[in-house]
Protein backbone atom coordinates (compact mmCIF):
# COMPACT_ATOMS: atom_id res chain seq x y z
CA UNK A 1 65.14 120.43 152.67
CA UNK A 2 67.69 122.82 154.65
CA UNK A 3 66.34 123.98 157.89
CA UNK A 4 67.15 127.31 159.73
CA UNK A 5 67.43 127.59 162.98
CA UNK A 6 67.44 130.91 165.37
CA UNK A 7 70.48 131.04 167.75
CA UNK A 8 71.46 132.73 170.78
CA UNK A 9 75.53 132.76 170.84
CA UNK A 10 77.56 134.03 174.12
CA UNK A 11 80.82 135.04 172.89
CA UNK A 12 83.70 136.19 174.76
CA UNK A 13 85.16 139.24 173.15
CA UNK A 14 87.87 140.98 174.60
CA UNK A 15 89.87 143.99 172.93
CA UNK A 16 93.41 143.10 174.07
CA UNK A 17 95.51 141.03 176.08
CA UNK A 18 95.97 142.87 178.91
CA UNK A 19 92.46 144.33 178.75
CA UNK A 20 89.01 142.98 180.50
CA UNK A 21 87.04 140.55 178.75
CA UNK A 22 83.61 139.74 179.09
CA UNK A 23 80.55 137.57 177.04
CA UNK A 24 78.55 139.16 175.00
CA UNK A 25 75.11 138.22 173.49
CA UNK A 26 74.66 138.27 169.81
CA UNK A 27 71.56 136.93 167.86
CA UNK A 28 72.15 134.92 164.77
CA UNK A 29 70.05 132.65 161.65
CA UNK A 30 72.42 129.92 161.06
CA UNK A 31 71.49 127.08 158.64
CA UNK A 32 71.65 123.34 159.52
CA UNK A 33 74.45 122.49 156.77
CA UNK A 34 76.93 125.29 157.43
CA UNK A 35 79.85 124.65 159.88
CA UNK A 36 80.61 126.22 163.17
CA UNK A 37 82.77 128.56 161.59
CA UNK A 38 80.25 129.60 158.48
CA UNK A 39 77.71 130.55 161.23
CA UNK A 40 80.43 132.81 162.93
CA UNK A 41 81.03 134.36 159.50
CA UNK A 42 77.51 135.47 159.09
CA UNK A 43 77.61 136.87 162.59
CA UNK A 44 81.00 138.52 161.25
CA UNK A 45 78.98 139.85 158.33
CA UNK A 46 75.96 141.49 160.29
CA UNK A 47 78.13 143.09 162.40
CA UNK A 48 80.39 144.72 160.23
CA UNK A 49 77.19 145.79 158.32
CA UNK A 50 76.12 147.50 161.81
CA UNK A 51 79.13 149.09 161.72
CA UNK A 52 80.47 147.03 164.88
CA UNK A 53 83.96 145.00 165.60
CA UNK A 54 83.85 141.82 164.12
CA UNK A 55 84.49 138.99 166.17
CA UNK A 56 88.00 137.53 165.93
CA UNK A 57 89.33 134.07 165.75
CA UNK A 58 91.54 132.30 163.69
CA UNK A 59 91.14 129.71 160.74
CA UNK A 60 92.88 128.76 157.37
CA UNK A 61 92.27 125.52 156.19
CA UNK A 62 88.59 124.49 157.56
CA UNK A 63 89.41 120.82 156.62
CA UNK A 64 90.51 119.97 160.28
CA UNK A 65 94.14 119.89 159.37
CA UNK A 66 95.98 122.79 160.15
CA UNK A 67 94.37 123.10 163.93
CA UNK A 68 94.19 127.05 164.03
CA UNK A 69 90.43 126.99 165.45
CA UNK A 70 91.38 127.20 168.69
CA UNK A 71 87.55 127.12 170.04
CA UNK A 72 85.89 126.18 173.77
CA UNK A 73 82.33 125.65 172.48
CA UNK A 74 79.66 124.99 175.60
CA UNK A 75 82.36 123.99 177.79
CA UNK A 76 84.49 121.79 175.57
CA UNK A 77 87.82 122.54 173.45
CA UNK A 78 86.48 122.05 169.80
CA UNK A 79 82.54 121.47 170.77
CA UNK A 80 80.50 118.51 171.75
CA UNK A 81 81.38 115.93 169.08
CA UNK A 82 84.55 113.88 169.81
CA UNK A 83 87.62 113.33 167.09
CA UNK A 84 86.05 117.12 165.36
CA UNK A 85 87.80 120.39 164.80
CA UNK A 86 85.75 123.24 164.77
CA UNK A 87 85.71 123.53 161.32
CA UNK A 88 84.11 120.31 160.92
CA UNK A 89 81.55 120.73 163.21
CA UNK A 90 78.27 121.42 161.43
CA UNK A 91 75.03 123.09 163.09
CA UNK A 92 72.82 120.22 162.64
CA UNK A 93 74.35 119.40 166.13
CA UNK A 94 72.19 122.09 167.20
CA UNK A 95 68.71 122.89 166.81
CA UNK A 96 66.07 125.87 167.05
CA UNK A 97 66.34 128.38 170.26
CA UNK A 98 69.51 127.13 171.19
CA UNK A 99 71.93 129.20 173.33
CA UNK A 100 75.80 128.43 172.64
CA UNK A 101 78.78 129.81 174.72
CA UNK A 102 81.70 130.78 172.78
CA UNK A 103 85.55 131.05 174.65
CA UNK A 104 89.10 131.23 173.78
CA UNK A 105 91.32 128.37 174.84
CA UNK A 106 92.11 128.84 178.58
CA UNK A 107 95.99 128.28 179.75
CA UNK A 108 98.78 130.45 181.15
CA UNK A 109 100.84 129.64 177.99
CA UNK A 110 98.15 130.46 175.90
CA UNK A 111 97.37 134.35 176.38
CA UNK A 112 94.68 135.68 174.62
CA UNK A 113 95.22 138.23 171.54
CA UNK A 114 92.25 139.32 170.77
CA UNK A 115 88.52 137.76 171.63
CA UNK A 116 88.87 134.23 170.42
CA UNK A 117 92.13 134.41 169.07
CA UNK A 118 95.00 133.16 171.48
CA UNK A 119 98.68 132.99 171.12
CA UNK A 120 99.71 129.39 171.04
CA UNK A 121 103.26 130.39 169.44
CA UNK A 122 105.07 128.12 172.73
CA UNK A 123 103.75 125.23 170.96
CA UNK A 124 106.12 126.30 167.83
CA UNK A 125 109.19 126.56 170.13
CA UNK A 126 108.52 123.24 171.70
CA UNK A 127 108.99 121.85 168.07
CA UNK A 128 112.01 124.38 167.57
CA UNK A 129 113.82 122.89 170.17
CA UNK A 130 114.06 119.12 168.68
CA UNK A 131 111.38 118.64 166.36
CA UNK A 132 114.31 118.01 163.66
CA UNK A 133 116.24 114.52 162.56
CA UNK A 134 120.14 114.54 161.26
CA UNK A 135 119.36 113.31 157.14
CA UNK A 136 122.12 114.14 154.38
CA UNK A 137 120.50 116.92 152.42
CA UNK A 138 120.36 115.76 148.70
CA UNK A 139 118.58 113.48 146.31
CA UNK A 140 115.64 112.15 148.71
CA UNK A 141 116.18 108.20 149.25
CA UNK A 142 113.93 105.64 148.61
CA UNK A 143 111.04 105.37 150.64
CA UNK A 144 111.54 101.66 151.64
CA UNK A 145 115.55 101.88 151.64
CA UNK A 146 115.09 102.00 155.83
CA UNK A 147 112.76 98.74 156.91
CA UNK A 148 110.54 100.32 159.76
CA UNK A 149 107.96 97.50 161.05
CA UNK A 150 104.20 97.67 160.62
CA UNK A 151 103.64 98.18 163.92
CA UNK A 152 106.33 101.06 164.76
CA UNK A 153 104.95 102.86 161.63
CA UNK A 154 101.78 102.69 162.67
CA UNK A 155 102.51 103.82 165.93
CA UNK A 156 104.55 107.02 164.35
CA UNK A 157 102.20 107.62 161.84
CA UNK A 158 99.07 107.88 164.54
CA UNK A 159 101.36 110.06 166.99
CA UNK A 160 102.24 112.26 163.67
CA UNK A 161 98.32 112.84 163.31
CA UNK A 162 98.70 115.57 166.22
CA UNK A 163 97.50 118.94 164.30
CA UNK A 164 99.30 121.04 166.84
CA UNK A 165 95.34 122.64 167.64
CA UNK A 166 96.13 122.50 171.94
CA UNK A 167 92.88 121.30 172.29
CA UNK A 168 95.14 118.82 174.93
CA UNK A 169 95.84 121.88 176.82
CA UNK A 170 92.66 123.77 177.13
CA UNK A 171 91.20 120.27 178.33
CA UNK A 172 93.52 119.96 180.90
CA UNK A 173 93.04 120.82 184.21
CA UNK A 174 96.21 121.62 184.93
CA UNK A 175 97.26 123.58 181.24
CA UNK A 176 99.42 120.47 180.07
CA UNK A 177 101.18 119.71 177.24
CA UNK A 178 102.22 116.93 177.67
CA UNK A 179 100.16 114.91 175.08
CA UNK A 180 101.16 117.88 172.27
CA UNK A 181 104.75 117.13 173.19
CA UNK A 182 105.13 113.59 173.94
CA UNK A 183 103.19 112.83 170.32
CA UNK A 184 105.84 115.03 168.13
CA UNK A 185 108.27 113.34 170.70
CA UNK A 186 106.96 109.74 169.53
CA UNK A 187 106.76 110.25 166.12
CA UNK A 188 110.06 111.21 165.14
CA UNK A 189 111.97 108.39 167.74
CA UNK A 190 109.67 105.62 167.07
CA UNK A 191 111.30 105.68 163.61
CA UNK A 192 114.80 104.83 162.94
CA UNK A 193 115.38 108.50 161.25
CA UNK A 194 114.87 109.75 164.15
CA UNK A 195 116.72 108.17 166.88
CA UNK A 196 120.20 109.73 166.29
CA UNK A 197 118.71 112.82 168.33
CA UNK A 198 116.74 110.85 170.12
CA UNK A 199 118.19 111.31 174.17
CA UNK A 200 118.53 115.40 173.00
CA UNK A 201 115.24 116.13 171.52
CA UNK A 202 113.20 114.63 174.30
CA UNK A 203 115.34 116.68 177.10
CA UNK A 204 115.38 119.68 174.84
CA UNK A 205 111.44 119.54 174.40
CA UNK A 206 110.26 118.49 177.97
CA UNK A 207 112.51 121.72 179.01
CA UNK A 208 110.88 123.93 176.65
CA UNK A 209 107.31 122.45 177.82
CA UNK A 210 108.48 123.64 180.95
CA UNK A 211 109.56 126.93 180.38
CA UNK A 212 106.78 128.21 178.68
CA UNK A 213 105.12 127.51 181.78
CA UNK A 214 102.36 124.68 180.80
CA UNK A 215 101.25 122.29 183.79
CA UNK A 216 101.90 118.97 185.00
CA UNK A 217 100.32 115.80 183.65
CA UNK A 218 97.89 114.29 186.65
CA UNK A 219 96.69 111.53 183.98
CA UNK A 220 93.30 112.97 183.88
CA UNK A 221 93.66 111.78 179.98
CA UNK A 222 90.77 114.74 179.43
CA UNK A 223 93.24 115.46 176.87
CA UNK A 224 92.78 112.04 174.61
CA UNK A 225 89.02 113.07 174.91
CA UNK A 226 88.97 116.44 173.39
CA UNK A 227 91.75 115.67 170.91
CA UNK A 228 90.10 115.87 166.82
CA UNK A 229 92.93 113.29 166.22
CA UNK A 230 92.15 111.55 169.20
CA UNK A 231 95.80 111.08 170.46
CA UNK A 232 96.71 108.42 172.74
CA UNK A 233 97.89 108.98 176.12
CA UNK A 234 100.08 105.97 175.49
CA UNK A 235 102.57 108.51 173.68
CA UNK A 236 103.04 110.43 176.85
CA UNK A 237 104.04 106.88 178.84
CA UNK A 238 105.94 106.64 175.80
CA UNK A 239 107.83 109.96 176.31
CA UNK A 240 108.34 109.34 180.39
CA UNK A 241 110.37 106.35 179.12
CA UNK A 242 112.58 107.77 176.60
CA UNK A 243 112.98 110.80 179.19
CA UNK A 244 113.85 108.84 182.10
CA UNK A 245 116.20 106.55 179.69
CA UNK A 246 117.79 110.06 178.32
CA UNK A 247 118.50 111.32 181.51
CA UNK A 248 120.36 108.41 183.35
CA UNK A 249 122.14 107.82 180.53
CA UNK A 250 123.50 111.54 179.96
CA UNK A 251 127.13 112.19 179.06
């Protein structure tokens, strides 16, 4: 039998981004099996039936996938339980009288829009810059045509899991990147498709990273915690090589 539970949520809303923000308290009846994001819906839905400003923050797929729910729940990018997106995370986690503090993702690169929506649009031209690989355009080729060992395409295939959510950078002390970029970094070069840009795309990207004016790595590896695809820190070792390699052996 479903259970109810009566919820006291501290959101951050703030108009604009240049204007003040501040938390606010809202009341709300959430049930045990909806997800974080269904019990922000029904707080949508009473307060647009009060006539108020709903509460904004951004979502599409709600299957964990697409990373858009760009949350710091209690503290944490994406809530208390590890290897979950937002959308995934159900109120059963919670229980009767709790109080739960709502934020936006906090980093210089990612400015807030509106309440819990931030703009994480550098993230997009960190991919612009060399998230590409030279193929002949065409009939696509067979998928085994290229051998590409177990090993190497498991290591691609887990750096590929990266959602693009910046859950990495909210974590972060210091607003890094790093494991965002060094994991679309690792999946394209670890694969033979990918290494003909290979000494570009990791100078092109760590420039980007740095222009958009994320923070340095300490190796905190808070970042590998928070991640939903729990994204090893391995991939940004990974990147220091190839960047180190690309660099001393620049034309």
């Amino acid at each position: 039998m479903s259970q109810d539970m009566n919820l006291t949520l501290k959101v951050w809303r703030q108009p604009g981004p240049n204007a003040e923000g501040k938390l606010e308290t809202y009341k709300v009846v959430a049930n045990e099996h909806m997800s974080f994001l269904e019990m922000l819906d029904v707080l949508n839905e009473s307060l647009i039936a009060e006539k108020k400003d709903p509460i904004s923050f951004e979502h599409d797929c709600r299957e964990g996938i697409c990373g858009t729910c760009s949350l710091v729940i209690d503290g944490r990018a994406h809530g208390p339980q590890r290897g979950t997106a937002v959308c995934q995370l159900h109120m059963r986690h919670y229980k009767d009288g709790d109080t739960i503090v709502v934020e936006p993702f906090r980093a210089k690169a990612f400015p807030v829009i509106k309440d819990l929506s931030v703009d994480r649009s550098a993230f997009d031209r960190i991919i612009q810059a060399g998230g590409f690989i030279s193929v002949s355009t065409g009939q696509a080729v067979d998928g085994n045509a290229i051998p590409v060992e177990r090993e190497v395409a498991s290591q691609a295939f887990d750096a590929a899991a990266c959602i693009g959510c910046g859950a990495c950078v909210a974590a972060c002390p210091n607003g890094s990147a790093m494991l965002f970029t060094s994991a679309k970094v690792a999946h394209l070069g670890l694969l033979p498709q990918g290494k003909v840009e290979g000494k570009n795309r990791v100078k092109s990207m760590v420039a980007q990273m740095d222009k958009e004016g994320f923070g340095f790595c300490s190796n905190i590896r808070a970042c590998e915690i928070e991640c939903p695809k729990e994204i090893s820190t391995e991939n940004i070792a990974r990147m220091n090589r190839y960047y180190t390699h690309a660099m001393i052996n620049s034309e």
